[in-house]
Protein backbone atom coordinates (compact mmCIF):
# COMPACT_ATOMS: atom_id res chain seq x y z
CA UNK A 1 -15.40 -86.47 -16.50
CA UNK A 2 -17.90 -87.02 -19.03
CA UNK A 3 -20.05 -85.25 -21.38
CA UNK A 4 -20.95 -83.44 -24.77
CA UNK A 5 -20.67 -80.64 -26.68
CA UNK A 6 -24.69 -79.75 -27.68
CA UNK A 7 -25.90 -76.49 -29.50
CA UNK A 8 -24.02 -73.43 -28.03
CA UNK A 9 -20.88 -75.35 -27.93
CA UNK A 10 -21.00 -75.52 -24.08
CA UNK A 11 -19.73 -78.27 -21.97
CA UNK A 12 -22.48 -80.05 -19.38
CA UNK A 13 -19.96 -81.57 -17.57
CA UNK A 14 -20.32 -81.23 -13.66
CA UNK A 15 -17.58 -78.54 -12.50
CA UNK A 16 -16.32 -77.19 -16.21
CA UNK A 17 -17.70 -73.79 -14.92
CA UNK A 18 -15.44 -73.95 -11.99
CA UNK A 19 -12.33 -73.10 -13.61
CA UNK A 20 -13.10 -72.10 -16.89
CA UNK A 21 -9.26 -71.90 -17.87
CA UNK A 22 -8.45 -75.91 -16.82
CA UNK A 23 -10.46 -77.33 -19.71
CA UNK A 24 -8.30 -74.78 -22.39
CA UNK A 25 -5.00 -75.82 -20.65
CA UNK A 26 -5.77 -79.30 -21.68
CA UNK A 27 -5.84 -78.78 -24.96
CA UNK A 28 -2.64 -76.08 -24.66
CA UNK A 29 -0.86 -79.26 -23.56
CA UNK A 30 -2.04 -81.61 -25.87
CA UNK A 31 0.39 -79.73 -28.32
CA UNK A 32 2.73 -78.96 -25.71
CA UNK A 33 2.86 -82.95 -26.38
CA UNK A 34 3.37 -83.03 -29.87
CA UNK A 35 5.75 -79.92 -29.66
CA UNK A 36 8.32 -82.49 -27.53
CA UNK A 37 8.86 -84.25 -30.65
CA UNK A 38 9.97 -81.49 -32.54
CA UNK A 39 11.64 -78.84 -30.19
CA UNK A 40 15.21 -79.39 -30.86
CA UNK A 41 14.29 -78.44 -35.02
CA UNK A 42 12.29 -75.29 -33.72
CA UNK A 43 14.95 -74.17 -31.26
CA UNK A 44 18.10 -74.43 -33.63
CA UNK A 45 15.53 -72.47 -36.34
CA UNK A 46 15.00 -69.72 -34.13
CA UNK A 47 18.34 -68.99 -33.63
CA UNK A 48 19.76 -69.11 -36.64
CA UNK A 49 17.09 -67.16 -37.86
CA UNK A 50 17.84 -64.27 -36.64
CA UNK A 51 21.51 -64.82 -36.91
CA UNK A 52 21.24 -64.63 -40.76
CA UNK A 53 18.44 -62.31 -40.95
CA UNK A 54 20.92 -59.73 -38.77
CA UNK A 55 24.08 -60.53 -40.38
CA UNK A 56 22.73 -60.62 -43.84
CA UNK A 57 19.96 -57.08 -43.79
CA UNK A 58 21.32 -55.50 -40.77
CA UNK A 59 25.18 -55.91 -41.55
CA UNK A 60 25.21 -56.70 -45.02
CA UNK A 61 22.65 -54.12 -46.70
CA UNK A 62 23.28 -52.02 -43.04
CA UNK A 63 26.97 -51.32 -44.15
CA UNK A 64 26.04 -49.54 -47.55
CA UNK A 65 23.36 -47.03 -45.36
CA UNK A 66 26.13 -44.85 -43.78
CA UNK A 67 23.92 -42.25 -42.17
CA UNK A 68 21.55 -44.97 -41.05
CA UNK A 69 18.02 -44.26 -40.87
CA UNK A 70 16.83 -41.21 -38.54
CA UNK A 71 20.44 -40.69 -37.17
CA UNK A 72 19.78 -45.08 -36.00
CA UNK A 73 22.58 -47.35 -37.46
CA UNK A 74 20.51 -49.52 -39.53
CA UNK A 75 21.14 -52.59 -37.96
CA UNK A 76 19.17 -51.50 -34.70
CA UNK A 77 16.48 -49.28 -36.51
CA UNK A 78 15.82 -53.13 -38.46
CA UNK A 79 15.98 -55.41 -35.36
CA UNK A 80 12.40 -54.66 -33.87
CA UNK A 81 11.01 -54.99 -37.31
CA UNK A 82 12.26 -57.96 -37.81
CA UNK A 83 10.70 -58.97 -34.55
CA UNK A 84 7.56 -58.07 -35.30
CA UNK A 85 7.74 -59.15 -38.67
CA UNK A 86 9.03 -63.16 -37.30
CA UNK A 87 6.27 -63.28 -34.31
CA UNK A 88 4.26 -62.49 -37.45
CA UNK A 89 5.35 -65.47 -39.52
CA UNK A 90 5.75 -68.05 -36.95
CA UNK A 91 1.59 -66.87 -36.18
CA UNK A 92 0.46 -67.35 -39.30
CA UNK A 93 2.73 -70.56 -39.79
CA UNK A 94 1.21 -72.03 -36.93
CA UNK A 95 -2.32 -70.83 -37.45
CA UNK A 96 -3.54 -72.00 -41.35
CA UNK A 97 -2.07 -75.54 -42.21
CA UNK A 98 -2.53 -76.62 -38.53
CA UNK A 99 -5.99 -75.15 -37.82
CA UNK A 100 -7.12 -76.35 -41.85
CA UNK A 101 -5.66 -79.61 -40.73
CA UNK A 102 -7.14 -80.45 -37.44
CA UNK A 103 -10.79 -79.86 -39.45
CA UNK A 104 -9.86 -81.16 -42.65
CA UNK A 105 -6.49 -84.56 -42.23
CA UNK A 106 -6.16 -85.63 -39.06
CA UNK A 107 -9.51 -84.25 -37.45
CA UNK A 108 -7.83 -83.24 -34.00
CA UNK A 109 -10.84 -81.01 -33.62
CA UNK A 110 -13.77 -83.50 -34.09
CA UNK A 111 -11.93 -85.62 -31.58
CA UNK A 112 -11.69 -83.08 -28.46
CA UNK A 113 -15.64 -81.64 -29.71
CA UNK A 114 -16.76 -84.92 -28.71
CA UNK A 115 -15.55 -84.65 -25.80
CA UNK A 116 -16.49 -82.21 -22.82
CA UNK A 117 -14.25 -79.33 -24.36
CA UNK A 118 -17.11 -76.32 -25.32
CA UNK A 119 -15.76 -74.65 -28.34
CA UNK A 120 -14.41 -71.89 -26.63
CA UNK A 121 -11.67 -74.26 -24.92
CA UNK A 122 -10.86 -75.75 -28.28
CA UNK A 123 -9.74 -72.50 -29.97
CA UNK A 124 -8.67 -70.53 -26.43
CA UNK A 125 -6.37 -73.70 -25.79
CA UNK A 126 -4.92 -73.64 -29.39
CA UNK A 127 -3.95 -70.44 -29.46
CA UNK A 128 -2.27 -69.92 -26.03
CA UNK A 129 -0.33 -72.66 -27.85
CA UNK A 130 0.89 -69.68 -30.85
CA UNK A 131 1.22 -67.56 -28.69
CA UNK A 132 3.82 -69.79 -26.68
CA UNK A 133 5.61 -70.32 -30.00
CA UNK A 134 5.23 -66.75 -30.63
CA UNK A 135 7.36 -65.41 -27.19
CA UNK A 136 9.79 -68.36 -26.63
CA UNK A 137 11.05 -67.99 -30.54
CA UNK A 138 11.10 -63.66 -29.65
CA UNK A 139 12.92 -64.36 -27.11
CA UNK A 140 15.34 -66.31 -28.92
CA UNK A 141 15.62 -63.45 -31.16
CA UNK A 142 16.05 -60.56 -28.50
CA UNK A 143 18.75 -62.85 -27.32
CA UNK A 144 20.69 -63.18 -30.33
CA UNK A 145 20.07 -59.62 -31.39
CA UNK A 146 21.33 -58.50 -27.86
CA UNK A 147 24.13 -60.24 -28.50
CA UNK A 148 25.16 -58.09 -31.88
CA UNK A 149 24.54 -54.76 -29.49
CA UNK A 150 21.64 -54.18 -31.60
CA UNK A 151 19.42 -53.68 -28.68
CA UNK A 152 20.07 -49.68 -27.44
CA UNK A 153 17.55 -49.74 -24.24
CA UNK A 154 16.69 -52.32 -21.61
CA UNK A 155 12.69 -51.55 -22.83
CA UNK A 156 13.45 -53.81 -25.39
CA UNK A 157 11.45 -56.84 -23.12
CA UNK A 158 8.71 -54.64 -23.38
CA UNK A 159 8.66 -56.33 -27.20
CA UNK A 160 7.28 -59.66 -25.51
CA UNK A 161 4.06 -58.22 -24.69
CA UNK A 162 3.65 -56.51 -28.10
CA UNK A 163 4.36 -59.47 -30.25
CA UNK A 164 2.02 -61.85 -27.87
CA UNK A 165 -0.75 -59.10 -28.93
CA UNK A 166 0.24 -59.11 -32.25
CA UNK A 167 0.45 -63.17 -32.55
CA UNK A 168 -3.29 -62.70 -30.46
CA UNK A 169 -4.46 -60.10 -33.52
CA UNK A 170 -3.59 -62.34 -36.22
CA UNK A 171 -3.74 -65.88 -35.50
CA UNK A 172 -7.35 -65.16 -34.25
CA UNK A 173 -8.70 -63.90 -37.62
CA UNK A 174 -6.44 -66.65 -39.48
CA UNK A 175 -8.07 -69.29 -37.25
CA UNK A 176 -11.05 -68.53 -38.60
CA UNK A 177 -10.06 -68.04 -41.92
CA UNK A 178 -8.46 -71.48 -41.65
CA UNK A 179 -11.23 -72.86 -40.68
CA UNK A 180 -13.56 -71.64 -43.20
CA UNK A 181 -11.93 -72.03 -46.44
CA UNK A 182 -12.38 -75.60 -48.16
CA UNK A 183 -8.60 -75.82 -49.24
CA UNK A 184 -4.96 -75.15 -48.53
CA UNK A 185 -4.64 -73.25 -51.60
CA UNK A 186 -6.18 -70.37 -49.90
CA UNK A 187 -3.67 -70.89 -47.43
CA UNK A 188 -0.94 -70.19 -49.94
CA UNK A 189 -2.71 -67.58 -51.36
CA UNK A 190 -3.03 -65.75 -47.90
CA UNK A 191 0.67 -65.75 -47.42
CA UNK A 192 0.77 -64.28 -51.27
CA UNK A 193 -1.43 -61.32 -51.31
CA UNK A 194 -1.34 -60.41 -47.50
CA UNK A 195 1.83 -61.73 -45.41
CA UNK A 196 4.12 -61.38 -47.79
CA UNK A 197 3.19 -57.45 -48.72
CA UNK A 198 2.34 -56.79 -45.20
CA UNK A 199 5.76 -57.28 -44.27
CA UNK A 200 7.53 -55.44 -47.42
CA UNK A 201 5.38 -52.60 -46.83
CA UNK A 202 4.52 -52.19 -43.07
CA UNK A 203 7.87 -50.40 -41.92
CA UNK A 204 10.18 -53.36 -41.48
CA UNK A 205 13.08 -52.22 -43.91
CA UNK A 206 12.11 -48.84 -44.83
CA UNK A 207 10.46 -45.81 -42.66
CA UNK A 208 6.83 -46.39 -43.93
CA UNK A 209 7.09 -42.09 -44.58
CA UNK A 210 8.79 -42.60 -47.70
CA UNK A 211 5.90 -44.26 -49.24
CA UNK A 212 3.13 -43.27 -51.97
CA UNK A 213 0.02 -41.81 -49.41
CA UNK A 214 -1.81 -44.67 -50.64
CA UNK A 215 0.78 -46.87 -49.72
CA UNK A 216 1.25 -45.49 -46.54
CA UNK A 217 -2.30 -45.64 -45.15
CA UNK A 218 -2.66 -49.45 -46.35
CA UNK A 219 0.33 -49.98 -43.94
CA UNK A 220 -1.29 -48.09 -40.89
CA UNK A 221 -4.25 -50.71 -41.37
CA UNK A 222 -2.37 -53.54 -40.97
CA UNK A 223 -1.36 -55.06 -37.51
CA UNK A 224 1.99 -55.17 -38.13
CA UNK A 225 2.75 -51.50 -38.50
CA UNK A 226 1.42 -51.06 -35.62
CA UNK A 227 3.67 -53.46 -33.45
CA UNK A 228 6.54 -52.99 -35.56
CA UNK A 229 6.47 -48.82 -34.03
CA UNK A 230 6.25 -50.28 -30.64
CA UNK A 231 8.43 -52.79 -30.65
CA UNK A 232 10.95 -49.78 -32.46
CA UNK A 233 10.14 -47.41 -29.37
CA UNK A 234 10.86 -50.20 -26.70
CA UNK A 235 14.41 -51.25 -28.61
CA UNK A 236 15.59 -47.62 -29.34
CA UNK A 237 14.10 -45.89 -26.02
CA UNK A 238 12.29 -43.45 -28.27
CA UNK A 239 8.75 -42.86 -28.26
CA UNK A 240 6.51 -44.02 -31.15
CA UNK A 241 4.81 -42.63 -34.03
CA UNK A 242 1.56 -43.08 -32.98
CA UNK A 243 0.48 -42.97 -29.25
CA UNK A 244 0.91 -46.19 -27.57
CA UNK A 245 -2.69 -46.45 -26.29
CA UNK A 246 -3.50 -46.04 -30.07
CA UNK A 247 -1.43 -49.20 -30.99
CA UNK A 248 -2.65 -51.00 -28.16
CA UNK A 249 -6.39 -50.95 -28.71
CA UNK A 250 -5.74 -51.27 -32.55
CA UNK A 251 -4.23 -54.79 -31.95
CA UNK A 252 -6.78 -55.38 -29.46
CA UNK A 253 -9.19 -54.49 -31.13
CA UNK A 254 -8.18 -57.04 -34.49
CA UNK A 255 -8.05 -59.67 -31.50
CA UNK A 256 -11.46 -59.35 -29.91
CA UNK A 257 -12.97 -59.59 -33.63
CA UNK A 258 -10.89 -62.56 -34.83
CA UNK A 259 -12.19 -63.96 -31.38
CA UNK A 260 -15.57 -64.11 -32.47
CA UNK A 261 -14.69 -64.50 -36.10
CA UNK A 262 -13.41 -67.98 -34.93
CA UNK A 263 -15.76 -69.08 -32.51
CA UNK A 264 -17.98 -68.76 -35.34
CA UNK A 265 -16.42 -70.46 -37.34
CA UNK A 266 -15.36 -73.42 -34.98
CA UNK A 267 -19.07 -73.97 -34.23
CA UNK A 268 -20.22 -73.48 -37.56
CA UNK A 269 -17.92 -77.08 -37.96
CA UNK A 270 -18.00 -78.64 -34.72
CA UNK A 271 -21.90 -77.98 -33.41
CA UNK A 272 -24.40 -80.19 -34.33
C-alpha cells in the first residue's frame, strides 16, 4: 500500500478509511516488536516493584500506624495508591524520553510519516502501546498485592480500567509536551516539579484531608487524586470521595485535551 502523508496529516492510500484502527495497530506492534527484546527486564521489575514498595511502606512504615488510617490497616488503605501512583510512573516513563526520542535520536516518527500512517495513527498507535505497559505491569501489581491480602474486595479489577484512563490522561498531554520541548532537560524537569509532587501530595501515603486548603485543592487538580480515590473505593469496597461520574469525566476530560494537544503537536513536526 502506498502513499503520503500531505497537509492535514491524512493518509491517501486506497482503503485506510476502511478500518481506521488497522493502520494504528501497526504501529502498536511495531513496539510490541521492540518490547520482545526487553520483556523479561520489565516483567521481573514489575514484580519486585511492588514487592518492596509493599513490604517496605505498607509493612514497614504500616507497622508503626496502629489504628491505621480511617479504621483501614495501612497496608491496604496504601495499595491502590500505589497503583495509581506506578500506572502513573510507568506513563510518564514511557511517554517523554521515547516520544522526545522518536522526533529528536532515532527519528522513528519521520520514518512511519513518510509513510501512509496520517498522524492520528502515529500517536493513537503509540499510546495503545502505554497503555499496554500501563495494565499488564497493574496487573502484576494487583497480583502481588493480592497475594499479601492487601486486596479487601473482588472490585479491586475494577482498578484496570481506572489506571488505563489515567495512563490515557497523562501520557496524552506528556506526548505533546514531549514533543514540543527542544531538550530532555525539560524532561527531567517535568518529573521534578510535577511527578514527583504529584505523587507526595495527591493522597498516596497520607489522606489528602490533612493537608493545608491550598494544598489540598492543588491535589484535587491533578489526575492522580482522582484515580488514586477510585482505585481506593474498588480495593476497599467503599465508595469514594468524590462521585465516580465526577472522577470519570475529570480523567476524560485531561485525555480528550492531551488528544488534541498532541495531534498538534505531532503535525506541527511531521506535516509539511
Amino acid at each position: 500500500m502506498a502513499g503520503t502523508v500531505g497537509r492535514g496529516g491524512r493518509v491517501s492510500a486506497a482503503g485506510s478509511t476502511r478500518f481506521p484502527w488497522v493502520p494504528a495497530y501497526a504501529v502498536f506492534e511495531h513496539y510490541l516488536v521492540g518490547l520482545r527484546r526487553t520483556w523479561r527486564a520489565g516483567v521481573f521489575s514489575s514484580f519486585l516493584l511492588p514487592v518492596l514498595t509493599v513490604v517496605g511502606f505498607g509493612v514497614g512504615v504500616g507497622a508503626y500506624i496502629d489504628q491505621g488510617v480511617g479504621g483501614v490497616r495501612y497496608l491496604d488503605w496504601l495499595v491502590p495508591g500505589l497503583i495509581a501512583s506506578t500506572a502513573l510512573q510507568v506513563t510518564v516513563g514511557d511517554s517523554t524520553w521515547p516520544v522526545f526520542s522518536n522526533f529528536q535520536w532515532v527519528k522513528t516518527y519521520f520514518a512511519q510519516g513518510a509513510s501512509p500512517l496520517r498522524v492520528a495513527d502515529i500517536v493513537a498507535g503509540h499510546l495503545a502501546f502505554v497503555l499496554f505497559r500501563v495494565l499488564t505491569t497493574i496487573v502484576a501489581f494487583l497480583l502481588v498485592t493480592g497475594m499479601f491480602g492487601a486486596l479487601r474486595s473482588p472490585w479491586a479489577v475494577a482498578a484496570l480500567p481506572v489506571v488505563a484512563l489515567l495512563g490515557l490522561a497523562v501520557a496524552a498531554p506528556t506526548f505533546a509536551y514531549a514533543a514540543s520541548v527542544s531538550s530532555d532537560s525539560w524532561l527531567a524537569m517535568l518529573f521534578r516539579f510535577a511527578i514527583i509532587p504529584m505523587t507526595l501530595f495527591a493522597g498516596v501515603f497520607f489522606p489528602v484531608e490533612s493537608l493545608p486548603d491550598a494544598l489540598r485543592w492543588l491535589a484535587y487538580v491533578t489526575p492522580l487524586w482522582h484515580a488514586v480515590d477510585l482505585c481506593r473505593a474498588a480495593t476497599l469496597g467503599v465508595a469514594p470521595q468524590w462521585s465516580i461520574a465526577g472522577h470519570l469525566l475529570y480523567l476524560a476530560a485531561w485525555a480528550v485535551a492531551g488528544w488534541c494537544l498532541a495531534l498538534r503537536a505531532f503535525r506541527r513536526k511531521l506535516v509539511v
